[in-house]
Protein backbone atom coordinates (compact mmCIF):
# COMPACT_ATOMS: atom_id res chain seq x y z
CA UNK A 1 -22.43 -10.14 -12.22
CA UNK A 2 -19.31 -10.68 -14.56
CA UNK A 3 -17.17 -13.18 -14.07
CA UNK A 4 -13.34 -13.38 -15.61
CA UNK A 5 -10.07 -14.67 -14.94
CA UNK A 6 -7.01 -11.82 -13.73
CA UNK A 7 -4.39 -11.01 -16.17
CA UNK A 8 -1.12 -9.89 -15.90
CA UNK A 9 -0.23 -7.00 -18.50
CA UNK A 10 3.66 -7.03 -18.44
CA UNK A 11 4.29 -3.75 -20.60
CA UNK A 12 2.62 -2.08 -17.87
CA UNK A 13 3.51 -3.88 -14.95
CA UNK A 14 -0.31 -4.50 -13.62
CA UNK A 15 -2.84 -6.75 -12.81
CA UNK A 16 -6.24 -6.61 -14.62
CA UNK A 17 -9.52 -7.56 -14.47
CA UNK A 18 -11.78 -7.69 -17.90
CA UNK A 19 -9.28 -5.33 -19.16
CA UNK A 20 -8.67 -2.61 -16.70
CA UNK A 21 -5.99 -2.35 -14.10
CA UNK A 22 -6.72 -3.25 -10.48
CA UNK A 23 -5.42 -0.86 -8.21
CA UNK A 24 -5.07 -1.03 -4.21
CA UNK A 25 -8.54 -0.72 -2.46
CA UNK A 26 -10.47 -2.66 -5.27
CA UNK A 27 -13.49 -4.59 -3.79
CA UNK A 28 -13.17 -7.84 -5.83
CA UNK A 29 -14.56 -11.85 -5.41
CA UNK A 30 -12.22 -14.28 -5.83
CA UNK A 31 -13.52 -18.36 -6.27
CA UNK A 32 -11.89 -20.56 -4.25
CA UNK A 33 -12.76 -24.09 -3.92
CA UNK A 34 -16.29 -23.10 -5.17
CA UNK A 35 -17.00 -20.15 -3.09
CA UNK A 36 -16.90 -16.53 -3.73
CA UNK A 37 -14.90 -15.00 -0.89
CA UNK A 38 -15.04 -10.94 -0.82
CA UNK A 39 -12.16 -8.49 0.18
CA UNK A 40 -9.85 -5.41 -1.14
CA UNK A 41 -7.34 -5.44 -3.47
CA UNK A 42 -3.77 -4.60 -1.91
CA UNK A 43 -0.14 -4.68 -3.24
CA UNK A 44 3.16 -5.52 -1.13
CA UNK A 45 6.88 -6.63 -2.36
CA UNK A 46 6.22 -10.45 -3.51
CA UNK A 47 2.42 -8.79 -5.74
CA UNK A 48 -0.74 -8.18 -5.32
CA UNK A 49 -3.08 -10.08 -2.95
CA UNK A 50 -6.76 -9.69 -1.55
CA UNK A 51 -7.14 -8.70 2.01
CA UNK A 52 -10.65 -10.90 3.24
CA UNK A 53 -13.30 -9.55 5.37
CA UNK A 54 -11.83 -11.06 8.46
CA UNK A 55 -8.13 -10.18 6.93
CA UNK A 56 -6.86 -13.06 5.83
CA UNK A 57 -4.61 -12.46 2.96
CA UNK A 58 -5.52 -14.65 -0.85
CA UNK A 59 -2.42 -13.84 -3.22
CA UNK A 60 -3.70 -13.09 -6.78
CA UNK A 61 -1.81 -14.44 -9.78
CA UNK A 62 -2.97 -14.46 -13.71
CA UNK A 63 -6.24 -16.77 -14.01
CA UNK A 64 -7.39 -16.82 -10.67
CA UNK A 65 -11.22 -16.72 -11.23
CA UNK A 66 -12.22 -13.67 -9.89
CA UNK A 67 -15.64 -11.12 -10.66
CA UNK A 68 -16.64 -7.72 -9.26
CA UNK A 69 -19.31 -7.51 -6.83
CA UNK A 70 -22.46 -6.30 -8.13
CA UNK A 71 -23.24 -2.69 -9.21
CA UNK A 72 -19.61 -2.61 -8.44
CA UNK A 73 -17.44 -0.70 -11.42
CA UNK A 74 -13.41 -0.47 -11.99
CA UNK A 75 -12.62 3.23 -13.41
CA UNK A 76 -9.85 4.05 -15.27
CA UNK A 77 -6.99 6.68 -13.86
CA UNK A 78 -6.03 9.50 -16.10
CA UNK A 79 -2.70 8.03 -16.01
CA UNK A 80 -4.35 4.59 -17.58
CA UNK A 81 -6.28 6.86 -19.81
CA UNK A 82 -2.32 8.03 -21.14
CA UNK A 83 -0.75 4.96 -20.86
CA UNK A 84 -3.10 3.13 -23.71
């Protein structure tokens, strides 16, 4: 399982994980105090956050340590594709 920190890529206005944009819906792990705590990736007016099994919402900010859950993979858009 890979583990990374979120980024915050300001020329396009997104958050990122290993490189590739996060987008709503995302299953991602977050640590926090130690533990791995599982949920979907959402966006409102103050940024993105992660909405928690038992919806509880974590807001995400640049090097939060955070990893995909296994066999899990983040794809690309087209518009991504365009934008790089």
């Amino acid at each position: 399982m890979n583990t990374d920190r979120f980024s915050y890529n300001a020329d396009l206005h997104r958050l990122e994980l290993n490189e590739k944009a996060l987008s709503e819906g995302d299953l991602i792990e977050v640590c926090v105090f130690g533990h791995w705590i599982p949920g979907t990736v959402a966006l409102d007016s103050s940024g993105w956050y992660l909405i928690t099994l038992d919806q509880m919402g974590i807001r995400l900010r640049e090097g939060v340590l955070a990893r995909l859950p296994c066999g899990y993979l983040l794809v690309e858009s087209a518009s991504d594709e365009h934008a790089a």
